[in-house]
Protein backbone atom coordinates (compact mmCIF):
# COMPACT_ATOMS: atom_id res chain seq x y z
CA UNK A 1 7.19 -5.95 -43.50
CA UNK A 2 9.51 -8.37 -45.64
CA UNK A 3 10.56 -11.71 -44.52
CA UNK A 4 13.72 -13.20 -45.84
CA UNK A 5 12.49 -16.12 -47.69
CA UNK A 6 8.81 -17.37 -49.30
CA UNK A 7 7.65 -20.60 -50.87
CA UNK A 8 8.07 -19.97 -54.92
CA UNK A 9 4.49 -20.51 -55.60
CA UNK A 10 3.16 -18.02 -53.17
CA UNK A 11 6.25 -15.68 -54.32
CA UNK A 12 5.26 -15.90 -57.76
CA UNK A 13 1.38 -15.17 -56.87
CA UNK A 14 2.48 -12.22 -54.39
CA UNK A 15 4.26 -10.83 -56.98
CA UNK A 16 1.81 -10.96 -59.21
CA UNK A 17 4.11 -12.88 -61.87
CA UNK A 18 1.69 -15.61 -62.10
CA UNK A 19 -1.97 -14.87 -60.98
CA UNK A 20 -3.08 -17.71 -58.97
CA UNK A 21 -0.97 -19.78 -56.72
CA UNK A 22 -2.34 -23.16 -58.14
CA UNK A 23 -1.09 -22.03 -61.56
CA UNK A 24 2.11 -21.00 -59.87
CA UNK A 25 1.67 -25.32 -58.29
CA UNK A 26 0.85 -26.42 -61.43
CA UNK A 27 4.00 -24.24 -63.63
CA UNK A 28 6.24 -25.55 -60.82
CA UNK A 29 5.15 -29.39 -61.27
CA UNK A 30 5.53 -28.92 -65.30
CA UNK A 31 8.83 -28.08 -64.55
CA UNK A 32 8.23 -24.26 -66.09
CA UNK A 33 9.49 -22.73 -63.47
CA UNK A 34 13.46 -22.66 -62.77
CA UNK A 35 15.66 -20.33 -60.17
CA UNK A 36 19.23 -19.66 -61.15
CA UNK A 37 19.00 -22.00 -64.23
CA UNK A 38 17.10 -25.24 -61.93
CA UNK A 39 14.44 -26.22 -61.97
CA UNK A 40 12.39 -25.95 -58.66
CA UNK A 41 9.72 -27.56 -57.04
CA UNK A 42 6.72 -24.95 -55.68
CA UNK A 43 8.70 -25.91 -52.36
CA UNK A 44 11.64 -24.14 -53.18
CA UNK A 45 12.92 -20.91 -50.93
CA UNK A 46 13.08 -18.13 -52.84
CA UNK A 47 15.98 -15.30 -51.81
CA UNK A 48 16.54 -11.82 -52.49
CA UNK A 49 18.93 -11.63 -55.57
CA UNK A 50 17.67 -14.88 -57.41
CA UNK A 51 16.43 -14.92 -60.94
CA UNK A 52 13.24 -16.53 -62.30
CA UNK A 53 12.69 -17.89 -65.39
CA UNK A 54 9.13 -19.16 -66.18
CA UNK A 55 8.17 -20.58 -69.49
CA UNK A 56 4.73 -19.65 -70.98
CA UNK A 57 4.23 -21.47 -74.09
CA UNK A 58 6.44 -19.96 -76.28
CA UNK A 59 7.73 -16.85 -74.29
CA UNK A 60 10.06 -16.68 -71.21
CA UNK A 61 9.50 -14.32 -68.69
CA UNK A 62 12.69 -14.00 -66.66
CA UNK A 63 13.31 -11.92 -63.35
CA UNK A 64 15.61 -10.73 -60.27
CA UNK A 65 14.02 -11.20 -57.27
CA UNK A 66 14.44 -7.36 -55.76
CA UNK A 67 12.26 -7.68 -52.39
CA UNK A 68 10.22 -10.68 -50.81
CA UNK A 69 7.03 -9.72 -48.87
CA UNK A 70 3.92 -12.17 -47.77
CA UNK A 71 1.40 -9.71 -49.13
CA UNK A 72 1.13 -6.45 -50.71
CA UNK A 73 -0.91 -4.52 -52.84
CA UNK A 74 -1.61 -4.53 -56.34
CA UNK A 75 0.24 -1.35 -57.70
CA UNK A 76 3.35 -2.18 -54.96
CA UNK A 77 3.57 -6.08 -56.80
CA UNK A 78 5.93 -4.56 -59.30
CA UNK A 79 8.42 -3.51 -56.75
CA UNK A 80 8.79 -7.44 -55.72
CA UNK A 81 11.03 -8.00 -58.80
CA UNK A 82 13.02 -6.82 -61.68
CA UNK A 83 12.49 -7.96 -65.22
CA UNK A 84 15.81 -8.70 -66.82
């Protein structure tokens, strides 16, 4: 059921790293959000194998992308990444 790549703001709400895909938008637009130490637009492919940083407020959540799927479940979300 995995595709090979996903827009970073519907990755990010899939995943359940950020909760809604505006706020994903919105993170993206701020310039929160980078992939591989760039910045990205909520454009931006993500791959298998990248790593996320977002920046929220004063903590950094950062992440290997471990599997890319267009939905999924709550309790399977976890399985989308790795936190590093």
């Amino acid at each position: 059921m995995g595709v090979n790549v996903l827009r970073i703001d519907k990755y990010l709400k899939v995943s359940r790293l950020i909760k809604r895909r505006t706020i994903a938008n919105e993170a993206c637009d701020a310039g929160r959000v980078s992939v591989n130490g760039k910045p990205v637009k909520a454009s931006y492919d993500v791959k298998t194998g990248d790593i996320i940083e977002i920046g929220f407020g004063n903590k950094t959540v950062k992440a290997r992308v471990t599997a890319i799927m267009d939905t999924t479940k709550k309790d399977a979300a976890g399985d989308m990444f790795e936190l590093l």
